[in-house]
Protein backbone atom coordinates (compact mmCIF):
# COMPACT_ATOMS: atom_id res chain seq x y z
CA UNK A 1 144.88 -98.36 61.67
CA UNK A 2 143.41 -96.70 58.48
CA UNK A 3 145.87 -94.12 56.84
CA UNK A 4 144.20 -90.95 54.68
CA UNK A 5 145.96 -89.16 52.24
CA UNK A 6 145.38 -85.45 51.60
CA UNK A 7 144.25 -85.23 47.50
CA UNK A 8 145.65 -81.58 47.89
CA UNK A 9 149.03 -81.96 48.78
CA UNK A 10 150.11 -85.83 49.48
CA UNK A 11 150.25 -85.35 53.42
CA UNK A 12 149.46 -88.84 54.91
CA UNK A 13 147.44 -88.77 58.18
CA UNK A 14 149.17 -91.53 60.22
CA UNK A 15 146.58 -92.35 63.25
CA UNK A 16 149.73 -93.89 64.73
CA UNK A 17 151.59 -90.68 64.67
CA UNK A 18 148.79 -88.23 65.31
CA UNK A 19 148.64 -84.31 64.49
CA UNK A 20 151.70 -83.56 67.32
CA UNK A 21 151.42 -80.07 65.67
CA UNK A 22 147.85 -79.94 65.69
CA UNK A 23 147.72 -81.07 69.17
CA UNK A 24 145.99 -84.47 67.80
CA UNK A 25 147.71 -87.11 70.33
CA UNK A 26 149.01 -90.78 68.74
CA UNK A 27 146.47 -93.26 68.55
CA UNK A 28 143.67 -91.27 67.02
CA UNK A 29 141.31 -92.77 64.74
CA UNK A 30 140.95 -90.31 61.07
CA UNK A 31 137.18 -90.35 62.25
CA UNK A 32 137.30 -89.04 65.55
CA UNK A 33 139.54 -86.18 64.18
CA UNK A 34 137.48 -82.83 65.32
CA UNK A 35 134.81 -81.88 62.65
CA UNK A 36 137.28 -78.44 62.26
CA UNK A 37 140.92 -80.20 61.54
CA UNK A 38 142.42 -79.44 58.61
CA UNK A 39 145.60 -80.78 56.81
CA UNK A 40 148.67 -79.51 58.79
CA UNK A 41 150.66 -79.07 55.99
CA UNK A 42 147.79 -77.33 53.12
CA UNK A 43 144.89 -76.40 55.47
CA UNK A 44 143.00 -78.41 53.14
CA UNK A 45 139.54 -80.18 54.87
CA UNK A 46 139.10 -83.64 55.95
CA UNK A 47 136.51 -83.83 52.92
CA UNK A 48 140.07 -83.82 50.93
CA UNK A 49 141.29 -87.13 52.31
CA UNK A 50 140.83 -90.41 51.25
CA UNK A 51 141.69 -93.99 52.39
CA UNK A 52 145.02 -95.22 52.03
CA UNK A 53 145.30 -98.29 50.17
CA UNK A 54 147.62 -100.45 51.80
């Protein structure tokens, strides 16, 4: 799965991990992230993140 990184901070979303914090369970696609998430470690918004180049 597709990995975004936070241009704020660094924080890598991890679909495979999830938000645990956040209450965002493993397995959850960046794009079905609620429209309200925000990075758990800057509070910056998902406008902020961009693809992971792997």
């Amino acid at each position: 799965m597709q990995k975004f990184k936070c241009s704020v901070c660094g924080y890598v979303y991890e679909p495979e991990v999830g938000d645990p914090v956040g209450g965002i369970p493993a397995g959850t696609k960046f794009e079905d992230l609620p429209p309200d998430w925000v990075c758990p470690v800057c509070g910056a918004t998902k406008e902020a993140f961009s693809p992971v180049e792997e």
